[in-house]
Protein backbone atom coordinates (compact mmCIF):
# COMPACT_ATOMS: atom_id res chain seq x y z
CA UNK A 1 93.65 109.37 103.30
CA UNK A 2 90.94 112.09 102.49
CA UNK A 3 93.06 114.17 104.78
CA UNK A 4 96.81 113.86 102.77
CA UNK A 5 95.16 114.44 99.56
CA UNK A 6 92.88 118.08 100.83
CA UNK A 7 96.89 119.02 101.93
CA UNK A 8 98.52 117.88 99.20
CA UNK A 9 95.69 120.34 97.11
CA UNK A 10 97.29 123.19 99.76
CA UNK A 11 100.82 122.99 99.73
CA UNK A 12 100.68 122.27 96.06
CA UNK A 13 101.09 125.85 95.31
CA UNK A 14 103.82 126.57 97.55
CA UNK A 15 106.07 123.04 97.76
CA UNK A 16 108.03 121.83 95.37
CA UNK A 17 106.68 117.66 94.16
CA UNK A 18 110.31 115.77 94.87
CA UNK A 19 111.19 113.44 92.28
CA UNK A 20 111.15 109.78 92.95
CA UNK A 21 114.14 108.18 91.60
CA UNK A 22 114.23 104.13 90.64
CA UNK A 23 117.88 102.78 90.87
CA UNK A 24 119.69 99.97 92.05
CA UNK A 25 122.07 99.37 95.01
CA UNK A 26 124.37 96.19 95.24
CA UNK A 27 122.01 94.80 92.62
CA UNK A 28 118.95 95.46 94.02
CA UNK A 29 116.50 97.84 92.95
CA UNK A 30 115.63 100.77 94.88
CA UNK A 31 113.64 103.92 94.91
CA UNK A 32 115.10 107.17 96.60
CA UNK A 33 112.32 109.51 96.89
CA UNK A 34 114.90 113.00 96.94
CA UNK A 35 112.95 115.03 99.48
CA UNK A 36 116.06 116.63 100.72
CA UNK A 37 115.39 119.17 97.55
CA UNK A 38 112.35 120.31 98.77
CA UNK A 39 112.66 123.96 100.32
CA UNK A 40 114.32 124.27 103.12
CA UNK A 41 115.63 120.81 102.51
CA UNK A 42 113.33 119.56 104.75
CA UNK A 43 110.08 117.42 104.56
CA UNK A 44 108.87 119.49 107.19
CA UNK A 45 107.64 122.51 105.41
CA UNK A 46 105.00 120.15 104.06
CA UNK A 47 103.43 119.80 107.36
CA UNK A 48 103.65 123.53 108.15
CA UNK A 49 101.99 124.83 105.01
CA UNK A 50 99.19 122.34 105.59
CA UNK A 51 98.89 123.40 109.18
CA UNK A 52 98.95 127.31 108.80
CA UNK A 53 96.85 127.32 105.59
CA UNK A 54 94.07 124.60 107.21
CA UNK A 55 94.16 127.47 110.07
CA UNK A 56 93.44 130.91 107.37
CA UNK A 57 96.81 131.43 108.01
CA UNK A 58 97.12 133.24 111.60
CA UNK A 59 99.12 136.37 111.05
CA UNK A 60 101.40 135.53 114.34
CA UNK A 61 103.28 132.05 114.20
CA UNK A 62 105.28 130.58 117.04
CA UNK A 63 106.66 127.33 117.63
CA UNK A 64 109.94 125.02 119.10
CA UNK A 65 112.34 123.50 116.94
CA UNK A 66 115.60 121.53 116.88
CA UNK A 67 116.45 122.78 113.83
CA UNK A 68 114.19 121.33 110.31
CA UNK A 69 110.73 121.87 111.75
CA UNK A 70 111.56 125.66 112.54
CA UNK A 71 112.99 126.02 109.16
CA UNK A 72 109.92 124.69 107.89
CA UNK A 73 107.42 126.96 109.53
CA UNK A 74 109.54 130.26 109.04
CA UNK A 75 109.61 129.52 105.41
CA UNK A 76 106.12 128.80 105.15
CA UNK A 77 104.99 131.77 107.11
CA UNK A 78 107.60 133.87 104.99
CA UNK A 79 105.78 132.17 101.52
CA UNK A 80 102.45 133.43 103.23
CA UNK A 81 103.19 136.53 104.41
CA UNK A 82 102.80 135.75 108.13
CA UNK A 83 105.48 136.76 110.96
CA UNK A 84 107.09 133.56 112.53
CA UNK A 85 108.76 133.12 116.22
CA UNK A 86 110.52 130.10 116.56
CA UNK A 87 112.09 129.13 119.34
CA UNK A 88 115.45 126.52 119.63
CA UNK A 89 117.58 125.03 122.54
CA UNK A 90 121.01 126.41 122.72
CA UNK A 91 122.76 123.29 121.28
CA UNK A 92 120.93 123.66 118.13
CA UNK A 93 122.87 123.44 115.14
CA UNK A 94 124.24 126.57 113.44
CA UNK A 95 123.83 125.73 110.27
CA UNK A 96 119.73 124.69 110.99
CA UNK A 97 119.79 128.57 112.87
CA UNK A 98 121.59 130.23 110.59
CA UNK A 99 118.92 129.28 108.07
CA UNK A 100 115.81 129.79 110.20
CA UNK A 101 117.19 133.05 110.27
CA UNK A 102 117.72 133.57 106.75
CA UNK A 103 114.01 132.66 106.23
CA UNK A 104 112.74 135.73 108.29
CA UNK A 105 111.82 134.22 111.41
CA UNK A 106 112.77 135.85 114.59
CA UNK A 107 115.09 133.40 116.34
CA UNK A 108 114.74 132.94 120.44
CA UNK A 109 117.50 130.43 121.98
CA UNK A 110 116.40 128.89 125.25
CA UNK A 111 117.13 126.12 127.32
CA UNK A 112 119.15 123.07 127.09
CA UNK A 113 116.95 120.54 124.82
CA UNK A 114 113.41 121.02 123.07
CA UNK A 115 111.61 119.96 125.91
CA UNK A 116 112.53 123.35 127.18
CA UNK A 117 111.86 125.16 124.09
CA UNK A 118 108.74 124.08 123.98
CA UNK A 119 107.62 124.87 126.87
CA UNK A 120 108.94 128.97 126.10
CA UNK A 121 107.19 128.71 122.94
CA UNK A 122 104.03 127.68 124.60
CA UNK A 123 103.92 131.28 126.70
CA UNK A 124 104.44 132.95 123.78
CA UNK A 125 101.57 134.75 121.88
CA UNK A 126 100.61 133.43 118.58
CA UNK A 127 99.41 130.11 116.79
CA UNK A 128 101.44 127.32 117.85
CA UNK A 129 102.49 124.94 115.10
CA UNK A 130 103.40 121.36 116.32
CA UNK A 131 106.13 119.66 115.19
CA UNK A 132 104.35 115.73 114.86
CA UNK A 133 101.61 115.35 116.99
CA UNK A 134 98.87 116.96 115.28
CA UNK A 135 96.77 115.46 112.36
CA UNK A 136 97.03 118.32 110.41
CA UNK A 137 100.61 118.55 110.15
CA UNK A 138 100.84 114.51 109.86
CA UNK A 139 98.81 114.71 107.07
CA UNK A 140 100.80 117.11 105.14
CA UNK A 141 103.93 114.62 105.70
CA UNK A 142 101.62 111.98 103.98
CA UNK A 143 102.11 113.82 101.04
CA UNK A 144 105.32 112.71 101.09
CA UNK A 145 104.11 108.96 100.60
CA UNK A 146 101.14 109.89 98.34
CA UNK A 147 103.87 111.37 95.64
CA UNK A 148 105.94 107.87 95.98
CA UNK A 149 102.97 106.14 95.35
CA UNK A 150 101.86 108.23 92.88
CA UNK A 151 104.97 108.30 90.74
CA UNK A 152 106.15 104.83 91.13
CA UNK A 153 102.68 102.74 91.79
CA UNK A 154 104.81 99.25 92.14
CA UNK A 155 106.92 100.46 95.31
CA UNK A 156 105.60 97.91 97.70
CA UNK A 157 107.80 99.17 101.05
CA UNK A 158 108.30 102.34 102.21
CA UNK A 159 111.07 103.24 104.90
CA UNK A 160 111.78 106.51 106.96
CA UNK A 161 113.49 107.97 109.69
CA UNK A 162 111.41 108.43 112.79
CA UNK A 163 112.00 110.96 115.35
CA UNK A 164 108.32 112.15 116.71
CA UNK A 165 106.84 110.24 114.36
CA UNK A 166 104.99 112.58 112.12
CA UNK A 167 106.26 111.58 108.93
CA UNK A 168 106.19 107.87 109.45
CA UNK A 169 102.27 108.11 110.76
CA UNK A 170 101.70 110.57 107.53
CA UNK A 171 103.55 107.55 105.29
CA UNK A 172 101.23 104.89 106.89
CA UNK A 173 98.43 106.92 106.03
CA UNK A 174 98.62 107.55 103.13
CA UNK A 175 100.95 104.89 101.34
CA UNK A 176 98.62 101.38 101.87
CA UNK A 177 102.37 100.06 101.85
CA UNK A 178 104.52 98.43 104.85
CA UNK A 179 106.00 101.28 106.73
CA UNK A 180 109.49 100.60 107.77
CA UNK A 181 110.25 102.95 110.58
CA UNK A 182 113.61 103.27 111.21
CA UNK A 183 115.60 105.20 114.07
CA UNK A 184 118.93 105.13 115.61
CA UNK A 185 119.72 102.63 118.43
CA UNK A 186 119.98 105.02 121.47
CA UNK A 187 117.55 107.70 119.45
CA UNK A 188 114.14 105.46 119.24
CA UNK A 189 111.10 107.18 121.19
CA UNK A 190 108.95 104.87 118.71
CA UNK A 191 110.35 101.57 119.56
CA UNK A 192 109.97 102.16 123.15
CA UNK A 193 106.67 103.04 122.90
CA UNK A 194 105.85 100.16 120.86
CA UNK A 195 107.74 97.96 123.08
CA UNK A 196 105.58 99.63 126.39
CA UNK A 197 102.19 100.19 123.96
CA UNK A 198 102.22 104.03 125.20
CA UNK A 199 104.58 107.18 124.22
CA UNK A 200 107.33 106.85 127.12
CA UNK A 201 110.21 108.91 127.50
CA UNK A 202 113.69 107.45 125.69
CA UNK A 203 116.85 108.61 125.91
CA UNK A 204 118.17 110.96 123.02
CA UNK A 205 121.96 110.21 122.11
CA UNK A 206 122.65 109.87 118.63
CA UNK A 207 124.11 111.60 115.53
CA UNK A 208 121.30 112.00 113.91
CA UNK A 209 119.76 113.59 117.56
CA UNK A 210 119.63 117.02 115.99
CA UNK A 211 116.70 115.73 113.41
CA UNK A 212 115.51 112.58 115.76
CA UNK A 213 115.95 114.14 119.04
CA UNK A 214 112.45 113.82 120.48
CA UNK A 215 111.84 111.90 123.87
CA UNK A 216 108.85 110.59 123.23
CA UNK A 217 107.05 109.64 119.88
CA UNK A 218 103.46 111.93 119.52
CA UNK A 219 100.19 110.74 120.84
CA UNK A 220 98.75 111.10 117.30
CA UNK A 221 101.60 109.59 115.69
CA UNK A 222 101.71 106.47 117.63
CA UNK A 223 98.15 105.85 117.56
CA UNK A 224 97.74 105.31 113.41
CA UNK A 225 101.92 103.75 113.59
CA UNK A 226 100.41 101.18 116.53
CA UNK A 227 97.16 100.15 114.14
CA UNK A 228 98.51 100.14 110.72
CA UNK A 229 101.29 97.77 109.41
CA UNK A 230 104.58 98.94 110.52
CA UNK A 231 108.06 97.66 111.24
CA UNK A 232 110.65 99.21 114.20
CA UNK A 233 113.73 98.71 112.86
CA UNK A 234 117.29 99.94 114.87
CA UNK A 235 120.14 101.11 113.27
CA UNK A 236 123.63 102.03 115.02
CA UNK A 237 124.96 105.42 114.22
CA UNK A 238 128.30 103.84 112.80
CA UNK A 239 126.01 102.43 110.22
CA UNK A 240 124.25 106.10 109.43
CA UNK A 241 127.31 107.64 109.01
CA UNK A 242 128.53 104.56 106.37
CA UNK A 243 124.95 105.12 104.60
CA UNK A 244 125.48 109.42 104.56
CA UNK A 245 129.12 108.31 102.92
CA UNK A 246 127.54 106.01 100.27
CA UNK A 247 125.07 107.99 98.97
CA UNK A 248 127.52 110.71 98.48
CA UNK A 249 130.48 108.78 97.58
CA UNK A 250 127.71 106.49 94.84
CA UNK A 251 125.26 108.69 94.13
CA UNK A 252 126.49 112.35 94.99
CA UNK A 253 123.56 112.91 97.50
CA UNK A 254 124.32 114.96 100.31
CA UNK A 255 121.96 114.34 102.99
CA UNK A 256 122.18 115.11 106.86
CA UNK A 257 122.57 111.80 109.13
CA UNK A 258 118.90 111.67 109.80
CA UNK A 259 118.17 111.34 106.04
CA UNK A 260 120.71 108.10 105.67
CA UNK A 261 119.02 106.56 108.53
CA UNK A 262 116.10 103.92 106.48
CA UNK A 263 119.20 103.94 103.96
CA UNK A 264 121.63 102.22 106.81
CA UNK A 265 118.32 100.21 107.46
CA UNK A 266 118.30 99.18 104.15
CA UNK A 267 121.93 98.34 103.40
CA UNK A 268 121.52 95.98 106.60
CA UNK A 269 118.87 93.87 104.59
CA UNK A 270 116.34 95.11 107.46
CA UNK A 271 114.04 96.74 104.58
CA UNK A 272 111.50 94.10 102.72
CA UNK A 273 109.98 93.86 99.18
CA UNK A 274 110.54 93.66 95.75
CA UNK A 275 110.94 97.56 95.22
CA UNK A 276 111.28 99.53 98.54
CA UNK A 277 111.58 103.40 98.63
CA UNK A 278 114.10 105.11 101.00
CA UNK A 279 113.04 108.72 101.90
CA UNK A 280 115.75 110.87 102.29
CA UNK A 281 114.18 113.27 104.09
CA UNK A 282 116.20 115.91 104.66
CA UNK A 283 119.78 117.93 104.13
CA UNK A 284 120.49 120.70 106.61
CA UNK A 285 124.09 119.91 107.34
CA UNK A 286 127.29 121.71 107.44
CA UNK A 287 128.39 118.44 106.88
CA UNK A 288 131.49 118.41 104.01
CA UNK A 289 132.23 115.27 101.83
């Protein structure tokens, strides 16, 4: 916990505090914590300010993205002056490119899926910026958690979406809550690894893949999700899709897939407590109502 709150006193400068906002849904009370208005309209540029600033900021950046991390490390290297190289697969959304772009990064496509990416990024010179599985950049997702806690101390639940499992370890850190991490049904690298008790390698087909996409959940990640409390909950993409229409059609919140996935959760009745919060944690869609 000591960890989330020396980020939190980093990024504060440079990220914007999301509101938390207490509604109900159906009847039942909710809290949306709105992190799809942070810059980039990602949580992810949490976890790269944290990481470049814990480092003195290295002047050269480099790192492999689907889409949200990337956009999150070129704009925090752009807000600290640094040059950023990130790499994606070709399949990579435009609309995630076009904006890593847009943030001054230099833009390398390679390869078919991340995996690859990765592995280009890795022989590339600079400091290498993790997407999840560092504790650095886990703890600067906590502070994602810390500011629901923070605002709205009587949340007693607190679901996200799970692809390496960054910002679920960073929630379970630093909430004290239940965890609910959710993922798609044939897009969940966590629940096969808490099913085998290791990371293993899981199959990536999903709408949300884009955000989700990882094979297998991080080392770091899965050791504080496997000794903390935390539920694996599955939802089926026709279900994400319902919970991206809702929130727009309800609420006017336009999030990407990934963001609706704890939301689909929820809807299901697969979310406990008296006062849950949903994370929506993230918007980079060329999505259309």
């Amino acid at each position: 916990m000591n960890d989330v709150a020396a980020a939190a006193d980093r990024i504060r400068p440079h990220a914007r505090r999301t509101p938390s906002w207490r509604t109900e849904v159906d009847g039942r009370p909710i809290v949306f914590k709105l992190e799809h208005l942070q810059l980039t309209g990602s949580f992810k540029l949490r976890g790269a300010l944290n990481t470049l600033l814990a480092a003195g900021s290295p002047d050269r950046v480099v790192t492999a993205s689907g889409g949200n991390h990337g956009l999150g490390v070129a704009k925090a290297a752009q807000l600290l002056g640094l040059h950023a190289t990130v790499f994606v697969p070709v399949s990579a959304p435009e609309g995630k490119v076009r904006r890593i772009e847009a943030a001054g990064a230099k833009l390398i496509r390679h390869g078919d899926t991340y995996a690859e990416a990765v592995l280009a990024a890795r022989e590339t010179p600079g400091f290498y910026v993790e997407a999840y599985n560092d504790p650095t950049v886990v703890a600067g997702q906590g502070t994602v958690a810390a500011e629901v806690v923070a605002d709205v101390p009587d949340v007693d639940v607190i679901a996200v979406a799970v692809g390496g499992g960054g910002l679920a370890a960073g929630t379970a850190l630093a909430s004290g809550r239940l965890t609910v991490a959710v993922e798609p049904e044939r897009c969940c690298a966590l629940h096969h690894a808490l099913a085998a008790g290791r990371p293993v390698d899981a199959e990536v087909d999903s709408v949300a893949a884009s955000a989700l996409g990882a094979t297998r959940v991080g080392e770091v990640p899965f050791e504080v999700l496997s000794t903390r409390p935390v539920t694996s909950v599955l939802v089926p993409d026709t279900a994400i899709l319902a919970a991206r229409d809702r929130l727009w059609e309800e609420f006017r919140l336009a999030v990407e897939p990934a963001a609706a996935v704890p939301f689909a959760a929820w809807l299901a009745g697969d979310v406990p407590g008296d006062l849950p919060c949903v994370v929506l944690c993230g918007a980079n869609t060329d999505w259309t109502p």
